[in-house]
N, C-alpha and C. Protein backbone atom coordinates (compact mmCIF):
# COMPACT_ATOMS: atom_id res chain seq x y z
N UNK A 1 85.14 4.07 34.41
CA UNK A 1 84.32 3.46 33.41
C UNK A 1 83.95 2.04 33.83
N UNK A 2 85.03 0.97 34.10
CA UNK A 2 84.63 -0.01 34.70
C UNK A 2 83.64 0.22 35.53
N UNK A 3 83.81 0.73 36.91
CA UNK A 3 82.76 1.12 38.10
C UNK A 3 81.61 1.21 37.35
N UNK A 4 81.08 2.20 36.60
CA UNK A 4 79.79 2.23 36.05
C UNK A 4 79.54 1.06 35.30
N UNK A 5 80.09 0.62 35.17
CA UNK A 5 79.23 -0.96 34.06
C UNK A 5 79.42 -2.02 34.86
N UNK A 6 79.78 -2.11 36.47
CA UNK A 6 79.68 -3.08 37.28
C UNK A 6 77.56 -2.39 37.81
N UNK A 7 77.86 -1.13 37.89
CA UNK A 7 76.82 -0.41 38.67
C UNK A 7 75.66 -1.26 37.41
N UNK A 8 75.83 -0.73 36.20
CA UNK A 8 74.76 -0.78 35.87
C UNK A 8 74.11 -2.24 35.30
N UNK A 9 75.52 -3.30 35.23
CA UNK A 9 74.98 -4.87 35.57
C UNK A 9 74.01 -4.74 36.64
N UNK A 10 74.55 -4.87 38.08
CA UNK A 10 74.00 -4.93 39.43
C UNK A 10 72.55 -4.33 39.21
N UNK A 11 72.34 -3.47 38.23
CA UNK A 11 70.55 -2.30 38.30
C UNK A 11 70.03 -3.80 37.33
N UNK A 12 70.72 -4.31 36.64
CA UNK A 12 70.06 -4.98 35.37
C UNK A 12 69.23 -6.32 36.15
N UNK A 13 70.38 -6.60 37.16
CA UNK A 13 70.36 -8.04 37.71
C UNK A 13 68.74 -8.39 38.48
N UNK A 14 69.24 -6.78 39.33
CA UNK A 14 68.28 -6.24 40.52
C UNK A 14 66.95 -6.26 39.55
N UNK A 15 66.74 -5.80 38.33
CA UNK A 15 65.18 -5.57 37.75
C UNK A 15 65.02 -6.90 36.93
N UNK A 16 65.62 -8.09 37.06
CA UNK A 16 65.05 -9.11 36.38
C UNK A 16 63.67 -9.36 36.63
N UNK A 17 63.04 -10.32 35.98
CA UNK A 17 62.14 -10.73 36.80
C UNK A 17 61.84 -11.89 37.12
N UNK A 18 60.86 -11.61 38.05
CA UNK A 18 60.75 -12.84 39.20
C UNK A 18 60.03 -13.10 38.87
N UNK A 19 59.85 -14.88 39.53
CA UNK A 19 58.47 -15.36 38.66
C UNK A 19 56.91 -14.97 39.55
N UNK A 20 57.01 -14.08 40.26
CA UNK A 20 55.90 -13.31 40.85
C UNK A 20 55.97 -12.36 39.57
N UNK A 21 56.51 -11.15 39.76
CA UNK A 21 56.43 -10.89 38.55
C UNK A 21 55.82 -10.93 37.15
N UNK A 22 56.93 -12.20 36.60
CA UNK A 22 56.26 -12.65 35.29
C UNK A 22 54.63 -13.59 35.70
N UNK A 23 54.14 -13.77 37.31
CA UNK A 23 53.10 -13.67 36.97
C UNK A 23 51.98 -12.54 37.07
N UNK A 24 52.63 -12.05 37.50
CA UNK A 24 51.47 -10.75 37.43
C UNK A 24 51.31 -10.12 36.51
N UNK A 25 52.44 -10.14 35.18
CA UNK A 25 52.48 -9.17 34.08
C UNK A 25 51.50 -10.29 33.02
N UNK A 26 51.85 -11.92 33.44
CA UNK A 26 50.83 -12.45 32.86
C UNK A 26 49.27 -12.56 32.98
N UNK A 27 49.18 -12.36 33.80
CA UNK A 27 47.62 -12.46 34.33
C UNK A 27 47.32 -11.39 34.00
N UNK A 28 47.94 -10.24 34.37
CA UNK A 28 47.21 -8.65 33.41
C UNK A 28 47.07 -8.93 32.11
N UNK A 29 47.67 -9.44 31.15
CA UNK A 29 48.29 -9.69 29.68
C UNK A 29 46.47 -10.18 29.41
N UNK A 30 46.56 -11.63 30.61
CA UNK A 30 45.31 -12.42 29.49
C UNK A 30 44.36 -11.78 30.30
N UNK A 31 43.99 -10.68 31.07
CA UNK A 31 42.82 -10.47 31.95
C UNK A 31 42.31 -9.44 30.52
N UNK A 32 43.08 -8.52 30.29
CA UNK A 32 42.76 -7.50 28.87
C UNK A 32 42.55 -8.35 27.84
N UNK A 33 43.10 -9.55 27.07
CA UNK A 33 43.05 -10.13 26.06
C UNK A 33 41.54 -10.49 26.33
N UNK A 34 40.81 -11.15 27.55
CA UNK A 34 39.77 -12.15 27.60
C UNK A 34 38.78 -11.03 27.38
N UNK A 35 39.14 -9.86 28.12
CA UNK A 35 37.77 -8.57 28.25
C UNK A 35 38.03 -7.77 26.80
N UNK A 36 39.04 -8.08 26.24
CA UNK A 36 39.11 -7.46 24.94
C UNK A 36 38.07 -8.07 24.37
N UNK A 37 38.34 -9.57 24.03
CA UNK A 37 37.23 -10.59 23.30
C UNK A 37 36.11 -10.18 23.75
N UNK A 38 35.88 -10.27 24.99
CA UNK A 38 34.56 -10.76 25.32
C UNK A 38 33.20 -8.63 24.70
N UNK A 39 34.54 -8.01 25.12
CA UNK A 39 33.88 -6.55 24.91
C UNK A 39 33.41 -6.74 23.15
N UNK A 40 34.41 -7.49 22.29
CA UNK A 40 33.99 -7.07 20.75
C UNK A 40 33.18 -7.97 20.12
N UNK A 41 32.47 -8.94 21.25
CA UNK A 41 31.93 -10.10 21.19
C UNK A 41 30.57 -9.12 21.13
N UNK A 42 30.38 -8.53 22.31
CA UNK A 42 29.01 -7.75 22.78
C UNK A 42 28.96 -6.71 22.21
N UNK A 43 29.91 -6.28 21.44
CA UNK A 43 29.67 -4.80 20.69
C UNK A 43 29.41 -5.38 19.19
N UNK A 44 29.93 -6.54 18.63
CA UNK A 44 29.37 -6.83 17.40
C UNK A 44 27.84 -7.59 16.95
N UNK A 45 27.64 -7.98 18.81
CA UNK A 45 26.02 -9.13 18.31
C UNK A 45 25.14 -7.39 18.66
N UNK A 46 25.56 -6.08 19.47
CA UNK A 46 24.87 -5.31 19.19
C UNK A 46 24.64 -4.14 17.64
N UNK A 47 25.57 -4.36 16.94
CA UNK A 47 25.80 -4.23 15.67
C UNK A 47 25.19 -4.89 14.75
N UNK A 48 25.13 -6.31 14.83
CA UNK A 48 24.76 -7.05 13.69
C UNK A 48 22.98 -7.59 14.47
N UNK A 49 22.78 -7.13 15.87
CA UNK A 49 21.58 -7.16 16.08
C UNK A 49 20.60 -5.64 15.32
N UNK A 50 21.76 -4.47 15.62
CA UNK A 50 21.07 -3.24 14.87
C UNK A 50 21.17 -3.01 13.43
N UNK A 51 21.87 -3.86 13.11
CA UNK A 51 22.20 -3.89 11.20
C UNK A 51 20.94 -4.81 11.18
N UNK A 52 20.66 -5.73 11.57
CA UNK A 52 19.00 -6.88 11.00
C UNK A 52 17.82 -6.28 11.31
N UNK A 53 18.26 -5.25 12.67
CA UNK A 53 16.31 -4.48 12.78
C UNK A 53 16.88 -3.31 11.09
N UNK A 54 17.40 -2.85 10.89
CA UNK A 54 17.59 -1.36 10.20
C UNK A 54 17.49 -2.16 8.41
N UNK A 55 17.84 -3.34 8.39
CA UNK A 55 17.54 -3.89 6.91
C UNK A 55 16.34 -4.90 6.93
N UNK A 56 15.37 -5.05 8.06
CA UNK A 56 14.20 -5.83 8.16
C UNK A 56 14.45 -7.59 8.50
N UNK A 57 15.41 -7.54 8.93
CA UNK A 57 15.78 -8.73 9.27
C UNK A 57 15.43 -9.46 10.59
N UNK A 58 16.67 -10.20 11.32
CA UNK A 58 16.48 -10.22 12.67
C UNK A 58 15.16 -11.22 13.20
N UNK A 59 14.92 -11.33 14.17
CA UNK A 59 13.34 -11.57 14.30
C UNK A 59 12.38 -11.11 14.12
N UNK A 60 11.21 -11.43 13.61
CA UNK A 60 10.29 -11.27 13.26
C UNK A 60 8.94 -11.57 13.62
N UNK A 61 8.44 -10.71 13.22
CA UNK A 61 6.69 -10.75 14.36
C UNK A 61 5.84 -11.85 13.87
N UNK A 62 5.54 -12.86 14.34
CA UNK A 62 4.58 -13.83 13.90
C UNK A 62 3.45 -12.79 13.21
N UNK A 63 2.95 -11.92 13.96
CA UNK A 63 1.31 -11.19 14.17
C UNK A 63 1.66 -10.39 13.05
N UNK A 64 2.71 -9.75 12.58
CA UNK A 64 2.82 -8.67 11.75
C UNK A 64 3.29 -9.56 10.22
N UNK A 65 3.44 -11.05 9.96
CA UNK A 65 3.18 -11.34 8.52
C UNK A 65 2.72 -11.13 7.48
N UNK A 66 2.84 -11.09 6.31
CA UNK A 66 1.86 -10.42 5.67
C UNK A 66 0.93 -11.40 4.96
N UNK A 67 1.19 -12.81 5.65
CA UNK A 67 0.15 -14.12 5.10
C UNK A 67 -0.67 -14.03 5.75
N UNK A 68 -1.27 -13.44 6.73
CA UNK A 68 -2.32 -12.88 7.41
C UNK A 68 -3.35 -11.73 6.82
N UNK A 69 -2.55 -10.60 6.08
CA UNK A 69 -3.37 -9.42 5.82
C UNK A 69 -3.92 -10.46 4.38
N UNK A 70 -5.17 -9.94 4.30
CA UNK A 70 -5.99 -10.06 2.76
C UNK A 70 -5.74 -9.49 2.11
N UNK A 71 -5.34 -7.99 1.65
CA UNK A 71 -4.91 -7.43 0.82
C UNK A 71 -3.48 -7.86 0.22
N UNK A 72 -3.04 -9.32 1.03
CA UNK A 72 -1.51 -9.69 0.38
C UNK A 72 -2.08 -10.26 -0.95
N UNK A 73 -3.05 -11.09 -0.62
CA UNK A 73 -3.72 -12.36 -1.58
C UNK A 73 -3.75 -11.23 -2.90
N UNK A 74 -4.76 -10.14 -2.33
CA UNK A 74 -5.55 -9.05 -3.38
C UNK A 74 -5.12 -8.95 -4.09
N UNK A 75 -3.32 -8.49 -3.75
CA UNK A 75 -2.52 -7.51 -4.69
C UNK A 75 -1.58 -8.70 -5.50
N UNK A 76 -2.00 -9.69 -5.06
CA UNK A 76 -1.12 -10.46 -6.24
C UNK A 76 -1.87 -11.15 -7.09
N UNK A 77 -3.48 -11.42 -6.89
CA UNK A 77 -4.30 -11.68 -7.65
C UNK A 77 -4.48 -10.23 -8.92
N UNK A 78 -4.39 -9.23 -8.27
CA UNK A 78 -4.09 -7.76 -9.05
C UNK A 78 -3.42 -7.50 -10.38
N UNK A 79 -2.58 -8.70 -10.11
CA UNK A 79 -1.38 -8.05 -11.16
C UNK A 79 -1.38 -8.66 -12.42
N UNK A 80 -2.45 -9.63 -12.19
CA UNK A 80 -3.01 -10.35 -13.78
C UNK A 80 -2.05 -11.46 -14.23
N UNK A 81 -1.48 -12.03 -13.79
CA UNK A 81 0.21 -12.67 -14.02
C UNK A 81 -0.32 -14.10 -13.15
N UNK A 82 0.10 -14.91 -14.10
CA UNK A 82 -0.51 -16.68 -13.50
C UNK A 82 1.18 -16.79 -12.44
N UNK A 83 0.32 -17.30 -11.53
CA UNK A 83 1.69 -17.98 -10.32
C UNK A 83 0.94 -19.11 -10.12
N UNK A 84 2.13 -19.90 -9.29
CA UNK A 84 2.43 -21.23 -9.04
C UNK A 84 1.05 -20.95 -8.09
N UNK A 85 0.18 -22.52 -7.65
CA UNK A 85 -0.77 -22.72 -7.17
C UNK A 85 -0.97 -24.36 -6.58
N UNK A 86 -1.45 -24.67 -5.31
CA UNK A 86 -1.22 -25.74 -5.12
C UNK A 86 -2.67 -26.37 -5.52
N UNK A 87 -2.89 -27.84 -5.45
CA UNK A 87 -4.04 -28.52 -5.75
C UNK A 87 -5.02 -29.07 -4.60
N UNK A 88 -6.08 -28.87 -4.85
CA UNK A 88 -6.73 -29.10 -3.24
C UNK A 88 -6.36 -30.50 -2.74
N UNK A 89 -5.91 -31.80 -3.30
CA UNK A 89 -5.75 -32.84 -2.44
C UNK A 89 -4.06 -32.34 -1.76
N UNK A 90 -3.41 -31.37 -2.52
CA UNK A 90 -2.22 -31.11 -1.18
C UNK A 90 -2.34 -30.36 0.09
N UNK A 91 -3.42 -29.01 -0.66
CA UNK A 91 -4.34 -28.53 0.64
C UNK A 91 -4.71 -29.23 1.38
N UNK A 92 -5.74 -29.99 1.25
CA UNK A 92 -6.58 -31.12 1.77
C UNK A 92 -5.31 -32.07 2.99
N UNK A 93 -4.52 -32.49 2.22
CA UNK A 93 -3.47 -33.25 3.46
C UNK A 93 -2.57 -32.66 4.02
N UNK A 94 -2.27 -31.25 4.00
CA UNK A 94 -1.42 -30.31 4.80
C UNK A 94 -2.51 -29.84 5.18
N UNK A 95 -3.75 -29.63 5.52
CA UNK A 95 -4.54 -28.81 6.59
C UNK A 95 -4.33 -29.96 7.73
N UNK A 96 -5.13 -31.37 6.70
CA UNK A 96 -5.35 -32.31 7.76
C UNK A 96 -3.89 -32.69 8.88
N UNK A 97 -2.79 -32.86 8.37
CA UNK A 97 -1.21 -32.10 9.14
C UNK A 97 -1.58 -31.25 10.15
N UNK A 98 -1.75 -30.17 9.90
CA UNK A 98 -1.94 -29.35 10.49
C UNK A 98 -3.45 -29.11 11.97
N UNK A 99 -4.30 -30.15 11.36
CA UNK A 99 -5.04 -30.04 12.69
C UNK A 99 -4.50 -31.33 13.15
N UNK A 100 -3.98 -32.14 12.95
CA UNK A 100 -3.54 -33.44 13.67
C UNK A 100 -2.51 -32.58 14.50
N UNK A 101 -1.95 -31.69 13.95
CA UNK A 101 -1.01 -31.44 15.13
C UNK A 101 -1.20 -30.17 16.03
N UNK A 102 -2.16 -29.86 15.64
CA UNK A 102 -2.41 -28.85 16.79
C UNK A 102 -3.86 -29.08 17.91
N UNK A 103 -4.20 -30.37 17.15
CA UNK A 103 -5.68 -30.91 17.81
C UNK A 103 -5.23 -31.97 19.43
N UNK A 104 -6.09 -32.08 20.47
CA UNK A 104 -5.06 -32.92 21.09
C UNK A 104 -4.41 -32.35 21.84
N UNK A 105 -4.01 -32.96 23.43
CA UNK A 105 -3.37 -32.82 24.03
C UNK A 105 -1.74 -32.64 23.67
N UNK A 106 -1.64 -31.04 23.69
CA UNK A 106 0.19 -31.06 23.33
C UNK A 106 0.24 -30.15 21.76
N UNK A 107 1.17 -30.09 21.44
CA UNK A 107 0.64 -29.31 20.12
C UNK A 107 2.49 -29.61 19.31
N UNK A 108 1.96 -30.55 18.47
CA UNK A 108 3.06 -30.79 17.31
C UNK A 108 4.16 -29.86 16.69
N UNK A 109 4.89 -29.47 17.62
CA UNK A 109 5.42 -28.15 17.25
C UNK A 109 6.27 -28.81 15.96
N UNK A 110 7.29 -29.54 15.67
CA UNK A 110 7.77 -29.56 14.77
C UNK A 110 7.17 -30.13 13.21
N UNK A 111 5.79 -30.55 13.56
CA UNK A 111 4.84 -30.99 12.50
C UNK A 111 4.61 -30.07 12.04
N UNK A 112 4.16 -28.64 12.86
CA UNK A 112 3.58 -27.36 12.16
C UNK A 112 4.49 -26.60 11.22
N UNK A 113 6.23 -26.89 11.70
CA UNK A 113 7.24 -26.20 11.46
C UNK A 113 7.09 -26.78 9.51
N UNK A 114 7.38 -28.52 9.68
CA UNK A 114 7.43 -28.96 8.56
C UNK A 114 6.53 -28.60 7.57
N UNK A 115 5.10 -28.26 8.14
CA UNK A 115 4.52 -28.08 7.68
C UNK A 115 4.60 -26.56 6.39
N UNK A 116 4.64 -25.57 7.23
CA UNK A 116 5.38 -24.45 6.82
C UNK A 116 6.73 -24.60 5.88
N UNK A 117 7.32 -25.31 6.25
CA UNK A 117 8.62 -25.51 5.52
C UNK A 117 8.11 -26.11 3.50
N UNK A 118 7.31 -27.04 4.07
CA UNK A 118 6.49 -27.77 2.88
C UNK A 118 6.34 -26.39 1.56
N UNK A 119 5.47 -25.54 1.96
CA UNK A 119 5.50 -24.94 1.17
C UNK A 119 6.43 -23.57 0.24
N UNK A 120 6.34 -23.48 -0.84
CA UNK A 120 7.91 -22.88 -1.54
C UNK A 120 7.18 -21.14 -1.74
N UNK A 121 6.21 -20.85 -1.75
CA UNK A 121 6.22 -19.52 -1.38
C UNK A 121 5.24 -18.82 -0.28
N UNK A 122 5.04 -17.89 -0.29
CA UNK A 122 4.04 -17.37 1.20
C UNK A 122 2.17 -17.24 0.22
N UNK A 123 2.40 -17.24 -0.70
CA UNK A 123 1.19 -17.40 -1.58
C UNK A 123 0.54 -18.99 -1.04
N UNK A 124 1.74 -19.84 -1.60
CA UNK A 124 1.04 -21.19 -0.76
C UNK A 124 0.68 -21.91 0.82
N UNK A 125 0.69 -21.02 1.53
CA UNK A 125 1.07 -20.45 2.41
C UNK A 125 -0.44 -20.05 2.91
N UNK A 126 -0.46 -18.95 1.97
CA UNK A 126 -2.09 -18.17 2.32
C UNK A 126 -2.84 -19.51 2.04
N UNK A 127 -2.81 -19.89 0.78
CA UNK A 127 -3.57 -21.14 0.17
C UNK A 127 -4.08 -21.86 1.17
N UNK A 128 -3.07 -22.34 2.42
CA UNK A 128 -3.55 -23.50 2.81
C UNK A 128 -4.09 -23.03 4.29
N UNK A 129 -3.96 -21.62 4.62
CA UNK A 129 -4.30 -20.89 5.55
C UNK A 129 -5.98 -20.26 5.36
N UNK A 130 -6.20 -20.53 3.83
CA UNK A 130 -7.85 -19.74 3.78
C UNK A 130 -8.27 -21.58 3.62
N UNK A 131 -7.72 -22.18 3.15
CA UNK A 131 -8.62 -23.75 3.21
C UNK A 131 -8.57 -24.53 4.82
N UNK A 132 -7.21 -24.12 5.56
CA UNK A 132 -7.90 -24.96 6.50
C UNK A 132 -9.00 -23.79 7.55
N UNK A 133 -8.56 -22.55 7.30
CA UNK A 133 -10.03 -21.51 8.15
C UNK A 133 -11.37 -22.02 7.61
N UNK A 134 -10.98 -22.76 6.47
CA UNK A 134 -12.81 -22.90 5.93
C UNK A 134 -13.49 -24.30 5.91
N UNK A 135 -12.64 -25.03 6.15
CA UNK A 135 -12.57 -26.44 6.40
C UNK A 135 -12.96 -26.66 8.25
N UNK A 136 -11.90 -25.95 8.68
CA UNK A 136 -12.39 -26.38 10.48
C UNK A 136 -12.66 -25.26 11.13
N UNK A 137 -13.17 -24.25 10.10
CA UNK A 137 -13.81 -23.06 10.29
C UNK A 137 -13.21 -22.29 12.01
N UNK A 138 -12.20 -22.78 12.00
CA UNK A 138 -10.94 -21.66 12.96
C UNK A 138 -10.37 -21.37 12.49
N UNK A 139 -9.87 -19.98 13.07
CA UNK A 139 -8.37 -19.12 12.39
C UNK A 139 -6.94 -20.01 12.72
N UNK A 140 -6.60 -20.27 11.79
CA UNK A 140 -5.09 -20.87 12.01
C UNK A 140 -4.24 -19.61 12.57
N UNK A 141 -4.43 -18.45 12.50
CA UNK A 141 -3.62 -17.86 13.58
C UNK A 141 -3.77 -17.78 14.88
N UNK A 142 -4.85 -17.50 15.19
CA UNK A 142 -5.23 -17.63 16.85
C UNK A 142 -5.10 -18.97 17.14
N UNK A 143 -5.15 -20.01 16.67
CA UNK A 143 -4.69 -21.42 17.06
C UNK A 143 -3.19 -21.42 17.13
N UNK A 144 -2.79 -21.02 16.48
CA UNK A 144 -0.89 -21.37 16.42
C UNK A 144 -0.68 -20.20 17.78
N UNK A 145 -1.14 -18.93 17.45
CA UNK A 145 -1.13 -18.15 18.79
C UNK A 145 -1.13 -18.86 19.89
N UNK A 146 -2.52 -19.53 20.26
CA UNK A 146 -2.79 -20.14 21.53
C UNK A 146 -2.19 -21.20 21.89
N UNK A 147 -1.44 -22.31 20.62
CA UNK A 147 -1.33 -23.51 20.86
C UNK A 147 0.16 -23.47 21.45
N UNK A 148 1.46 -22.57 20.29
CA UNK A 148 2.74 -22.49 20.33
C UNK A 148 3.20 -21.33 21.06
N UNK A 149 4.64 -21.63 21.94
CA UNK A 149 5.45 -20.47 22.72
C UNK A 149 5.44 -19.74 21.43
N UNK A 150 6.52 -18.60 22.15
CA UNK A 150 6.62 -17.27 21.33
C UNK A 150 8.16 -18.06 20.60
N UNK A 151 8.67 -18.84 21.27
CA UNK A 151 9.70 -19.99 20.42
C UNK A 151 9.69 -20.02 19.00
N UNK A 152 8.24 -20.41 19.07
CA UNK A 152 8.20 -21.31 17.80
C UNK A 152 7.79 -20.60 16.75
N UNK A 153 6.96 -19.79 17.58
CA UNK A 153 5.99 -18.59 16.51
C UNK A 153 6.96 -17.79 15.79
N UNK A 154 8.09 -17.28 16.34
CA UNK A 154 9.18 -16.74 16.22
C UNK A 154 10.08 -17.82 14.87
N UNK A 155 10.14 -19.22 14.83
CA UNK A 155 10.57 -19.79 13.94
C UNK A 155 10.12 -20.10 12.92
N UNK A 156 8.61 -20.06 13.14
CA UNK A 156 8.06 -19.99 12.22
C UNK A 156 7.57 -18.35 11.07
N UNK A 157 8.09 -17.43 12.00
CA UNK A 157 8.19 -16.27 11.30
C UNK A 157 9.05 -16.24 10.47
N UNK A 158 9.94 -16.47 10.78
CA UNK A 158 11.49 -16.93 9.95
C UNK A 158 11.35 -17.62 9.03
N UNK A 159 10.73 -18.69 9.06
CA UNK A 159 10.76 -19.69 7.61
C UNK A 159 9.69 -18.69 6.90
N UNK A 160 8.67 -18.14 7.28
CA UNK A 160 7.93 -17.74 6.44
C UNK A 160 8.01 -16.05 5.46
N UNK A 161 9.36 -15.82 6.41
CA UNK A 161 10.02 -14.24 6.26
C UNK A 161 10.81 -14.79 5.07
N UNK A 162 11.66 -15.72 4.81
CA UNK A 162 12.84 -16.05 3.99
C UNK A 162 11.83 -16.41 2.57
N UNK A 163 10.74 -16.87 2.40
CA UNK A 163 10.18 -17.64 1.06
C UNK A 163 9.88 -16.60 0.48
N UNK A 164 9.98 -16.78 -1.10
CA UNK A 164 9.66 -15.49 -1.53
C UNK A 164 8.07 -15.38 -1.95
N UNK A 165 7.08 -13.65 -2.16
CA UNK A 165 6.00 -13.55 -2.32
C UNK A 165 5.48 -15.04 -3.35
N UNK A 166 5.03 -14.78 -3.99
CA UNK A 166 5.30 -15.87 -5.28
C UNK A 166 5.88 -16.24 -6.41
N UNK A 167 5.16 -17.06 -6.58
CA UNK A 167 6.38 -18.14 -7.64
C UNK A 167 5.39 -17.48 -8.65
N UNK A 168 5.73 -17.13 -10.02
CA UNK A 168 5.16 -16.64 -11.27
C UNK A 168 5.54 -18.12 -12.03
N UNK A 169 4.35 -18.45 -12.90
CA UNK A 169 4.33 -19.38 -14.09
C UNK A 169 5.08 -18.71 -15.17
């Protein structure tokens, strides 16, 4: 009986470990921990990238707005119901904004942004989009098209995706 529990110290002694060893069992340890992260990192921005296309979220198409189509204006003029409306001297100095910063060498990207931001629904929005087309008789979309990256157009989809249709009186 002794003999065997000298034997099986001596097996215990023999399998300690070494600090080769304890580094190799460490470096495996954090090599899985880092590719663990990094795998549920890339499996959740493809999740929560396919959860924002599948609920209309996500990015959004400058070109496919619906402050562009005429039938947006139509159908809310349609419904017989007074909404919020801006006054032509605010028109009047957010167009003029708006060609100061897209007129000119360079193009005011964060003037246009504010600009957009300025207004509280996509109704006001159209508002100042059919006054400055008729005022400097260009499309404010093919100008923001031509003037801004797909950057901005893209941020500015966003502010204009989040405001709601209109404001009702």
């Amino acid at each position: 009986m002794q003999l065997l529990q000298e034997e099986c110290q001596k097996r215990v002694k023999n399998k300690d470990m070494t600090k080769k060893n304890k580094s190799i069992l460490f470096g495996g340890i954090t090599l899985f921990a880092i590719s663990y992260v990094v795998y549920n990192r890339w499996e959740k921005r493809i999740f929560y990238d396919e959860m924002l296309k599948r609920i209309g979220g996500g990015t959004v198409n400058f070109s496919d707005l619906k402050i562009w189509k005429p039938s947006f204006l139509i159908a809310i003029n349609q419904s017989g119901r007074n909404y919020q409306t801006y006054k032509r001297d605010v028109l009047r100095e957010q167009a003029l904004k708006m060609n100061d910063a897209l007129d000119g060498l360079g193009t005011k990207n964060e003037q246009v942004i504010s600009i957009f931001r300025f207004f509280n629904s996509k109704v006001g929005i159209v508002e100042l989009i059919n006054f400055y087309n008729a005022k400097y008789t260009i499309d404010l979309k093919s100008a923001l098209e031509d003037d801004m990256s797909d950057y901005w157009l893209t941020k500015i989809g966003s502010i204009v995706s989040q405001k709601p249709d209109v404001i009702y009186n």
